[in-house]
N, C-alpha and C. Protein backbone atom coordinates (compact mmCIF):
# COMPACT_ATOMS: atom_id res chain seq x y z
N UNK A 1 -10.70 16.03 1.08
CA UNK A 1 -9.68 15.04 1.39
C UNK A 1 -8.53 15.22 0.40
N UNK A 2 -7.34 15.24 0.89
CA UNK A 2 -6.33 15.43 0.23
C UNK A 2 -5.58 14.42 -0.07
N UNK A 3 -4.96 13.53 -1.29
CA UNK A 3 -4.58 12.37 -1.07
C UNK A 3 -3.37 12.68 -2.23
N UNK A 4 -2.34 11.87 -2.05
CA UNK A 4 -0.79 11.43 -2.92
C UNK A 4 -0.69 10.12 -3.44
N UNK A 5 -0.75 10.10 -4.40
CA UNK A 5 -1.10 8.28 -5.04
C UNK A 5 0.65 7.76 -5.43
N UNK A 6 1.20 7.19 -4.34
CA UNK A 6 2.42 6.85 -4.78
C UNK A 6 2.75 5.53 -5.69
N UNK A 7 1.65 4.77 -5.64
CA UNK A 7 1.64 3.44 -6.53
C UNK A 7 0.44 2.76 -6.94
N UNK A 8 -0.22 2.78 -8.24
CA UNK A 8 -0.64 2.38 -8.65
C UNK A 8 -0.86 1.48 -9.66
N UNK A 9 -1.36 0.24 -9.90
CA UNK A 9 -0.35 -1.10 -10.88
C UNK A 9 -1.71 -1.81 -10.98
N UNK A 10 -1.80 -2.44 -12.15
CA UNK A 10 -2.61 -4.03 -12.30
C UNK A 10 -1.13 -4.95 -11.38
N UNK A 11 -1.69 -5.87 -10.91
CA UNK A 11 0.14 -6.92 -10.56
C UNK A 11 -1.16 -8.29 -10.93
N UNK A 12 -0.11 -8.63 -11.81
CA UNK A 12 0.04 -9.98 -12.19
C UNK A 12 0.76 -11.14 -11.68
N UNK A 13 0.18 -11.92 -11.28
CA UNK A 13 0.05 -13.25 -10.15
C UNK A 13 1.49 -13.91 -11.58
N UNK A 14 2.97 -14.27 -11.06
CA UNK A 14 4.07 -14.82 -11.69
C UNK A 14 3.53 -15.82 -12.78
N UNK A 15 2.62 -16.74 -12.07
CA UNK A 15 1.80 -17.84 -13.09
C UNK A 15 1.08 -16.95 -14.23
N UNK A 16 0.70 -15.90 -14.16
CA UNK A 16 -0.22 -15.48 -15.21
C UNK A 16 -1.97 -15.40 -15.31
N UNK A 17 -1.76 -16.17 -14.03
CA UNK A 17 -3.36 -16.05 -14.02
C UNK A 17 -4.29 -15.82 -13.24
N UNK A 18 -3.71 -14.89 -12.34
CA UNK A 18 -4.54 -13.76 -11.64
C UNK A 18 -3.98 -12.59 -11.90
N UNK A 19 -5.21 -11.13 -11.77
CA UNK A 19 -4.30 -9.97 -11.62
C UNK A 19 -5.38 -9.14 -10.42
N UNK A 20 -4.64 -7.89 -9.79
CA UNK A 20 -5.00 -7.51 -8.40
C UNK A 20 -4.66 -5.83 -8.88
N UNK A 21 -6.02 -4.78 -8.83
CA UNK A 21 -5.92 -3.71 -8.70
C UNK A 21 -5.45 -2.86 -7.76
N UNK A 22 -4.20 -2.47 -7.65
CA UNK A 22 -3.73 -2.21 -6.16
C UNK A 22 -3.55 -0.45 -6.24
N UNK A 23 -3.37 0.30 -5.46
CA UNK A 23 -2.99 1.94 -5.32
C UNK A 23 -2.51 1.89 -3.63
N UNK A 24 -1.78 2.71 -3.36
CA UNK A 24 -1.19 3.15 -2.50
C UNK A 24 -0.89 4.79 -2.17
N UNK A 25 -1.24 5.26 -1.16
CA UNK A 25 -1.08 6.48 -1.13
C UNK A 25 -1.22 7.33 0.20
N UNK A 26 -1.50 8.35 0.45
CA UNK A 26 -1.54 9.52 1.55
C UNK A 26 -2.38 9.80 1.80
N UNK A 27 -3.51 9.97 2.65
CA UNK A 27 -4.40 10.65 2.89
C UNK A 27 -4.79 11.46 3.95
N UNK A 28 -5.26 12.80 4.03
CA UNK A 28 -5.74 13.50 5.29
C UNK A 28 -7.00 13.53 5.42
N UNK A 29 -7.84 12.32 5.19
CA UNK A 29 -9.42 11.97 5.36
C UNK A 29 -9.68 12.71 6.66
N UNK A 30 -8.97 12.13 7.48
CA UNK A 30 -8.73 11.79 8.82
C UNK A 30 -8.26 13.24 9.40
N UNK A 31 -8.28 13.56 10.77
CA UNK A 31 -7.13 14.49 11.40
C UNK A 31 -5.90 13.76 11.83
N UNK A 32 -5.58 12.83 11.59
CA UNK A 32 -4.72 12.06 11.63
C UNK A 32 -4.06 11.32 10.08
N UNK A 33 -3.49 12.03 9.19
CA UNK A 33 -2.81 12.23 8.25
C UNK A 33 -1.83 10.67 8.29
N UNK A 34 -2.47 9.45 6.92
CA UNK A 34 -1.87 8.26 7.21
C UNK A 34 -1.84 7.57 5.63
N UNK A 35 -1.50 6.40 5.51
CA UNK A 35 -1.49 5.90 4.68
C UNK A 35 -3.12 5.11 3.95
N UNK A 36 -3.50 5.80 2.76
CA UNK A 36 -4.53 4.83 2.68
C UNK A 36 -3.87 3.39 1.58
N UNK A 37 -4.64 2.23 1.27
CA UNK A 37 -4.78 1.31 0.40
C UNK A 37 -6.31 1.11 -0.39
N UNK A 38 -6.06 0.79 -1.68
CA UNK A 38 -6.86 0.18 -2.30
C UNK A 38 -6.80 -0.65 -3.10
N UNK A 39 -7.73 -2.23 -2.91
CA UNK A 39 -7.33 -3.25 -3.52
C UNK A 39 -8.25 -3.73 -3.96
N UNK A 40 -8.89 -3.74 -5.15
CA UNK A 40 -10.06 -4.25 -6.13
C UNK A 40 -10.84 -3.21 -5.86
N UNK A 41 -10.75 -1.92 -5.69
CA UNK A 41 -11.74 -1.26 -5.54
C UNK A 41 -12.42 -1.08 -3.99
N UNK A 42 -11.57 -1.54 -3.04
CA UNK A 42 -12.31 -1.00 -1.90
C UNK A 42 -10.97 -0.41 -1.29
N UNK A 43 -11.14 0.38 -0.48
CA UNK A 43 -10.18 1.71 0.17
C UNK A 43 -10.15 1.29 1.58
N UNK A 44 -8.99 1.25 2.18
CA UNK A 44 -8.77 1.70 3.98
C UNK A 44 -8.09 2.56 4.07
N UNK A 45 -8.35 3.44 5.43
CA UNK A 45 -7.23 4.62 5.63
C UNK A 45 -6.96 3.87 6.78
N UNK A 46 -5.69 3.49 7.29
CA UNK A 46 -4.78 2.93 8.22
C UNK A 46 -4.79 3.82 9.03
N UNK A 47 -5.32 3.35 10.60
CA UNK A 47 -4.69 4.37 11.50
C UNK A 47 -2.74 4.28 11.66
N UNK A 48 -2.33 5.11 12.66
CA UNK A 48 -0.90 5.65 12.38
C UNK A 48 -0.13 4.71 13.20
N UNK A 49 -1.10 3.75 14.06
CA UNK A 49 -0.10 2.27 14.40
C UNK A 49 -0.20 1.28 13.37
N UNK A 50 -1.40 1.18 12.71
CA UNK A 50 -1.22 -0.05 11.83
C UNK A 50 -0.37 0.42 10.10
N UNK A 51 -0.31 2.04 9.64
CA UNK A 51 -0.03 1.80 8.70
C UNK A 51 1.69 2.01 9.39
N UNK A 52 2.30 1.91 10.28
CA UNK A 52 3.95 1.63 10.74
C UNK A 52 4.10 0.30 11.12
N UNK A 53 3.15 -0.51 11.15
CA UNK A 53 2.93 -2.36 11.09
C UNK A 53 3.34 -2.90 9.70
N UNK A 54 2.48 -1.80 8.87
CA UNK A 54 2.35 -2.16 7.35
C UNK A 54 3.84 -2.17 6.82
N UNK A 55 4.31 -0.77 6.85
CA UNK A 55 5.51 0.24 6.42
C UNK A 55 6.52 -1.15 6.52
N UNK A 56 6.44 -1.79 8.32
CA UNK A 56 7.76 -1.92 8.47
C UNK A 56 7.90 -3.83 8.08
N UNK A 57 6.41 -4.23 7.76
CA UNK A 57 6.00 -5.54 7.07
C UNK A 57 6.95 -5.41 5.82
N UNK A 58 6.23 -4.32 5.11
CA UNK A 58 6.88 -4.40 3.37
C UNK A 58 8.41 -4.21 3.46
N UNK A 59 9.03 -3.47 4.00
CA UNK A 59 10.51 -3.02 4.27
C UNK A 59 11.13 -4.82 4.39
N UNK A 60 10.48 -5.01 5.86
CA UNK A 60 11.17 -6.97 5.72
C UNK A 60 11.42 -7.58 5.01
N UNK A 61 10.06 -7.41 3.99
CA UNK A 61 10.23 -8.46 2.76
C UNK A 61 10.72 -7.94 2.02
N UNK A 62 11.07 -6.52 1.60
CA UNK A 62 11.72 -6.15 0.67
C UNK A 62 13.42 -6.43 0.88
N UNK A 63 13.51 -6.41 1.96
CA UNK A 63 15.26 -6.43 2.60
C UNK A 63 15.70 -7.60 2.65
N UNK A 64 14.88 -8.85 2.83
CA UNK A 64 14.89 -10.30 2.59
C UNK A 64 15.26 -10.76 1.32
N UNK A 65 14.26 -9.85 0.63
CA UNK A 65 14.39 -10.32 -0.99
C UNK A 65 15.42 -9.49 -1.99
N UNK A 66 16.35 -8.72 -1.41
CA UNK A 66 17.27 -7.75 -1.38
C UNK A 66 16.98 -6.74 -2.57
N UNK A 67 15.43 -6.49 -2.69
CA UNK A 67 15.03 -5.50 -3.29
C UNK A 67 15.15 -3.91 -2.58
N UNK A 68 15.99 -3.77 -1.13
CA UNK A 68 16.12 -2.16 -1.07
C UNK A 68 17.60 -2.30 -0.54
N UNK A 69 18.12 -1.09 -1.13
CA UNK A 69 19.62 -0.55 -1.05
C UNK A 69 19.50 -0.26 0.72
């Protein structure tokens, strides 16, 4: 399996008092070449409709919160 780890972070809850092991990345588990996630230690590989559900989820909120150019 071939994988690209584009983000990996502890994220800390604004209050301070939670935190969430997160990674983000690529994977060709699959013959269908997609996005996987992992969050506390457990992994999904997204099929190629849900991780363009995901993609275009985060983009919203990012464009809302005028975090992308």
């Amino acid at each position: 399996m071939a994988t690209t780890m584009y983000f990996e972070e502890t994220i800390k809850d604004q209050g301070g008092k939670e935190t969430m092991e997160v990674e983000l990345g690529r994977s060709s588990f699959y013959p269908e070449d997609s996005i996987y996630l992992t969050v506390e230690g457990k992994t999904v590989i997204m099929d190629r409709a849900t991780a363009k559900r995901f993609v275009d989820a985060v983009v919203s909120v990012g464009a809302y919160h005028r975090l992308i150019d």
